[in-house]
Protein backbone atom coordinates (compact mmCIF):
# COMPACT_ATOMS: atom_id res chain seq x y z
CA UNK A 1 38.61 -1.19 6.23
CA UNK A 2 35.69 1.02 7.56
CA UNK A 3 32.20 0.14 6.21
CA UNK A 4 29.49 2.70 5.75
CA UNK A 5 26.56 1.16 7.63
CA UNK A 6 22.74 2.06 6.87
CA UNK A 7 22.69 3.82 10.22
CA UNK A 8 24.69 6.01 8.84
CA UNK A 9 23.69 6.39 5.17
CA UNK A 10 20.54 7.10 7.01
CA UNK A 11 21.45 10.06 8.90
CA UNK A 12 21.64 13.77 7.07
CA UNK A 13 21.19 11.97 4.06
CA UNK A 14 19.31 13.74 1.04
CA UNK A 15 18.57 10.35 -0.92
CA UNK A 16 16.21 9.04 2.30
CA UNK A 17 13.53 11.46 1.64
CA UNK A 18 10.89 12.48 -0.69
CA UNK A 19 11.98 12.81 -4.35
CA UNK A 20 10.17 15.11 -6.48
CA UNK A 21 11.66 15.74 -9.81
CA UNK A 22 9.96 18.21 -12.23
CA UNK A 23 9.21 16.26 -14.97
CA UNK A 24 10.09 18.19 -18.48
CA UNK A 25 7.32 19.53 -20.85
CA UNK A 26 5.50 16.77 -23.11
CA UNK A 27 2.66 16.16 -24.73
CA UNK A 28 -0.10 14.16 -24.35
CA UNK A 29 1.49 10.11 -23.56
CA UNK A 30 -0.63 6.99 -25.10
CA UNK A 31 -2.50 6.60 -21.90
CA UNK A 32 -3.73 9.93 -22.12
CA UNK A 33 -4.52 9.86 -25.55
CA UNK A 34 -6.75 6.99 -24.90
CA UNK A 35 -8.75 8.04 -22.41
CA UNK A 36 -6.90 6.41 -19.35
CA UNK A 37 -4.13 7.55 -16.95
CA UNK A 38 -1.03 5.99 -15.53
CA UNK A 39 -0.64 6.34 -11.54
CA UNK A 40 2.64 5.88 -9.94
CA UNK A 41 1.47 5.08 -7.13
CA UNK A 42 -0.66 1.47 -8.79
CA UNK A 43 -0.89 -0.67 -11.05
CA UNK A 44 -3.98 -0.60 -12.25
CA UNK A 45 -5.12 2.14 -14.83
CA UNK A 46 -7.22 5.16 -13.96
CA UNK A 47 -9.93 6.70 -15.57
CA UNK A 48 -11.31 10.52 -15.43
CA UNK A 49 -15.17 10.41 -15.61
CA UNK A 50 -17.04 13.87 -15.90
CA UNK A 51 -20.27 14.45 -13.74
CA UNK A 52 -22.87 17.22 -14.13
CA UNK A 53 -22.51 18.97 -10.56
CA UNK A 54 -25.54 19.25 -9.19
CA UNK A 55 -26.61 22.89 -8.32
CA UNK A 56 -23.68 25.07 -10.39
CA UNK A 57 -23.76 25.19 -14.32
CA UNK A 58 -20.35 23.44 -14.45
CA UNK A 59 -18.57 19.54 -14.49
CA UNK A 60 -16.87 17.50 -12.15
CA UNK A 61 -14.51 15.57 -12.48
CA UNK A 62 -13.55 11.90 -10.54
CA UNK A 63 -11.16 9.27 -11.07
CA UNK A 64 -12.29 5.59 -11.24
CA UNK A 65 -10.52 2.52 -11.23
CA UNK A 66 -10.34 1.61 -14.64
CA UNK A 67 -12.49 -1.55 -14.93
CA UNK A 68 -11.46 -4.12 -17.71
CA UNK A 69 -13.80 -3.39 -20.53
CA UNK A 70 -14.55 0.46 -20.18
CA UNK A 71 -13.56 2.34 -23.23
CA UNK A 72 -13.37 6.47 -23.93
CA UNK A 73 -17.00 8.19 -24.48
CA UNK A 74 -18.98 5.41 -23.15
CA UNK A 75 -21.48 6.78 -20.30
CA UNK A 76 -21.48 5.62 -16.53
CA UNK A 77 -24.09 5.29 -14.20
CA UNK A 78 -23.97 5.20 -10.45
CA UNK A 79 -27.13 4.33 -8.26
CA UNK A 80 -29.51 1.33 -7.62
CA UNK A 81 -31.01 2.03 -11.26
CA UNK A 82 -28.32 1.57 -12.57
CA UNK A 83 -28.25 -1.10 -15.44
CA UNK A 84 -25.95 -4.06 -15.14
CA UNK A 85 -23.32 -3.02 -16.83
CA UNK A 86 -19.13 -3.23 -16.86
CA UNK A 87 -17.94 0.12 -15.24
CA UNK A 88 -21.36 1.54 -13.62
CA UNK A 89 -21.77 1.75 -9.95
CA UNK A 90 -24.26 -0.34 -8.37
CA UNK A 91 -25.09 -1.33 -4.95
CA UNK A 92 -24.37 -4.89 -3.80
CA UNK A 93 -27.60 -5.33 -2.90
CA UNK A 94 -28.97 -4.66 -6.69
CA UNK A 95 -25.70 -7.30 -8.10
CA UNK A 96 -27.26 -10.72 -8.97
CA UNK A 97 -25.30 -13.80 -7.39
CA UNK A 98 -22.18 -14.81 -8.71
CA UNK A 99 -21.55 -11.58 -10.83
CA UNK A 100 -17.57 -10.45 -10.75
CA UNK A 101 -17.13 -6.76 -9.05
CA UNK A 102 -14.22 -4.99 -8.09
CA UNK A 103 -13.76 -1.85 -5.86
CA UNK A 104 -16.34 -2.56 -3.17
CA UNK A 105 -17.14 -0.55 -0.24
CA UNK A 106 -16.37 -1.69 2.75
CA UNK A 107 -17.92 1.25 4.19
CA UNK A 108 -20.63 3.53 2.93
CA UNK A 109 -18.78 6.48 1.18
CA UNK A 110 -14.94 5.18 1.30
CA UNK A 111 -14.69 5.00 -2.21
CA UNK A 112 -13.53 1.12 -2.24
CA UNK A 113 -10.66 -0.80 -0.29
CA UNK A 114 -11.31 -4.15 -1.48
CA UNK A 115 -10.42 -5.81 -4.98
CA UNK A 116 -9.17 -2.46 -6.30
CA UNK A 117 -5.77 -3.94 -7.38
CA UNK A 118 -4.62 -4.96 -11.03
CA UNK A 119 -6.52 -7.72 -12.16
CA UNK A 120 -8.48 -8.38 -9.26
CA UNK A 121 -11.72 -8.79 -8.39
CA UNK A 122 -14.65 -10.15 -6.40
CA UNK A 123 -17.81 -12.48 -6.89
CA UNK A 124 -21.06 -12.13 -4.88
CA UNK A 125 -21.90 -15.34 -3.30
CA UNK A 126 -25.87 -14.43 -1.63
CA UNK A 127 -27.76 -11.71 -0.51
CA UNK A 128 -29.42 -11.92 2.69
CA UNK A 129 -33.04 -9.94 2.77
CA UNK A 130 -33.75 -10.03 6.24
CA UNK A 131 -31.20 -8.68 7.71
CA UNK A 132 -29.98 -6.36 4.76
CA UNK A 133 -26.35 -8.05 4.35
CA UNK A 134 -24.49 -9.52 1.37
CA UNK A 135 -22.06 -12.23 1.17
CA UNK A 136 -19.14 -11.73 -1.22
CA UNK A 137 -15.98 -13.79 -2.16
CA UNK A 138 -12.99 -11.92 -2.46
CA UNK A 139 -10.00 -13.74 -5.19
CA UNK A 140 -7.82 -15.69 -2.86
CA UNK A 141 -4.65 -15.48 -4.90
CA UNK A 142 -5.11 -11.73 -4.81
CA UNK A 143 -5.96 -11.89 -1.58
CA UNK A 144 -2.88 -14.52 -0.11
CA UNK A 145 -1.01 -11.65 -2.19
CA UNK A 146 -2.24 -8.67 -0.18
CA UNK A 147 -1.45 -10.47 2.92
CA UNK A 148 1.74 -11.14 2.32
CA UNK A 149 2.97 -7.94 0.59
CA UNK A 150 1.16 -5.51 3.18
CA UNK A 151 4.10 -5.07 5.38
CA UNK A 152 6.29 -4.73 1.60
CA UNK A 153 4.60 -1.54 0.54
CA UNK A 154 4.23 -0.56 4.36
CA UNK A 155 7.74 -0.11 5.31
CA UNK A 156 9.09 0.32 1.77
CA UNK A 157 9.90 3.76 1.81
CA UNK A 158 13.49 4.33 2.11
CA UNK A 159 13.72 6.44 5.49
CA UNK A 160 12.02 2.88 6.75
CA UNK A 161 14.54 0.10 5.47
CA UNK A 162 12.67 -3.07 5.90
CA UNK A 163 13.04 -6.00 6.42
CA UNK A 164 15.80 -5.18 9.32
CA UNK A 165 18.54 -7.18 9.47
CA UNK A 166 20.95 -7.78 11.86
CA UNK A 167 24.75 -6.77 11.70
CA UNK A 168 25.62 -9.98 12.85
CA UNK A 169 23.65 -11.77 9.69
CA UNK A 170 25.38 -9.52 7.17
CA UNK A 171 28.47 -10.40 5.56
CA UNK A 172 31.94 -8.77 6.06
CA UNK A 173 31.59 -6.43 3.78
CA UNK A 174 28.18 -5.13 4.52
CA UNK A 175 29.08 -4.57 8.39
CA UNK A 176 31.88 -4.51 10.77
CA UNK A 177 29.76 -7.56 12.85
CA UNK A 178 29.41 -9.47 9.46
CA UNK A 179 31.08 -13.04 8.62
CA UNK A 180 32.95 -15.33 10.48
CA UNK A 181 32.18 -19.08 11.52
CA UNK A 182 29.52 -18.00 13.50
CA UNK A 183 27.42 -15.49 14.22
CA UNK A 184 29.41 -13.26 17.20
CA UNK A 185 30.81 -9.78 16.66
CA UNK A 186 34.51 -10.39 17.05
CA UNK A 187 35.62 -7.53 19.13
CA UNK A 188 34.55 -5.71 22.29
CA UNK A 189 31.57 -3.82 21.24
CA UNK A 190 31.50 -1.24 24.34
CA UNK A 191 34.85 0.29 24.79
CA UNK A 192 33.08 3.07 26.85
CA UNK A 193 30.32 4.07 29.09
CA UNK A 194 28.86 0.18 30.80
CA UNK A 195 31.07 -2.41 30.31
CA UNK A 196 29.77 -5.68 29.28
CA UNK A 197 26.35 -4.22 30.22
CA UNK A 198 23.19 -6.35 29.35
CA UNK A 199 21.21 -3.95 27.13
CA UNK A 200 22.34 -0.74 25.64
CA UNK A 201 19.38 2.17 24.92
CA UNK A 202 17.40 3.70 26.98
CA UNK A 203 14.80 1.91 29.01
CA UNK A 204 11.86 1.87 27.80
CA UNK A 205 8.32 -0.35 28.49
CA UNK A 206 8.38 -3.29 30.88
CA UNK A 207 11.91 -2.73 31.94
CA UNK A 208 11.25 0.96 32.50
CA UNK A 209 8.56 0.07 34.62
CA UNK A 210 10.77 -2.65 36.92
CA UNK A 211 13.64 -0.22 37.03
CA UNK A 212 11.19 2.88 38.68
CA UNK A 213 9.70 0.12 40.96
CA UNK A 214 13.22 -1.20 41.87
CA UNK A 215 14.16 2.65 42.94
């Protein structure tokens, strides 16, 4: 009985690429109601701040990561004057030791890579004066999580289909080189073209490279 591989449910496939569904008219959900938004893309809530711009007569409008304790119509403040207080925007130089931050900048102007994630978070250890650096702790839970599910939400897009497995570790009805005793395919697997040939592909890297030296 023929088995429909992912090679080939990968092919001309429709379901492998980007879905997006209009979503029907609604009103306003819970989240927006009270003052926070839902991302699909995280876990953590969002928040929509409004900032005077600068020059123009008008507002502009960000999106924070929703810090645990910020509630709708309080005010932020971003800058080294700011007060010390959840859900402003400080520098790490103006945080006392051991208070608990999230989003930090690795970077001057990235917006935050670090301790952005649901329930995580950061502690500053010391500040150093003379040179102008800070030390900071990250959360190793959150962190032994982020190494271990960066590859996860790397490769888990469909077109990608990861982890890979191998025909040969599937079972019978997964692939035509699944089951049996042990792990061999069974039948002759090249019928045409080289017979019993050592690789199949084309050459490519270090082998590419003997093969043009060879000729």
């Amino acid at each position: 009985m023929g088995r429909v591989i992912r090679a080939q449910r990968k092919s001309a496939c429709h379901w492998f690429r980007l879905q997006v569904p209009h979503s029907p008219p609604q009103g306003l959900d819970y989240g927006e109601r009270n003052g926070y938004l839902k991302d699909p893309g995280r876990g953590a809530p969002l928040a929509r701040v409004d900032f005077r711009h600068p020059i123009r007569y008008k507002k502009q409008k960000e999106l924070f990561v929703a810090a645990e304790g910020m509630y709708t119509g309080q005010f932020l403040y971003c800058g080294k004057k700011a007060t010390l207080v959840v859900g402003n925007v400080l520098p790490l130089r103006s945080i006392p030791e051991g208070a608990v931050v999230c989003n930090v900048e690795l970077h001057v102007g990235d917006r935050g890579a670090p301790a952005r994630a649901s329930g995580d978070y950061s502690i500053v250890i010391a500040h150093n004066h003379d040179n102008d650096t800070t030390r900071w702790r990250k959360n190793r839970e959150a962190h032994f999580l982020r190494q271990v599910t960066h590859a996860y939400h790397k490769y888990r897009v469909k077109r990608n289909c990861w982890p890979i497995v191998r025909g040969l570790a599937m079972n019978p009805v997964e692939h035509p080189h699944g089951g049996g005793n042990r792990q061999h395919i069974g039948h002759a697997s090249t019928k045409v073209g080289l017979i019993a040939a050592r690789r199949t592909g084309h050459l490519r890297g270090q082998a590419a490279a003997s093969a043009a030296k060879s000729e």
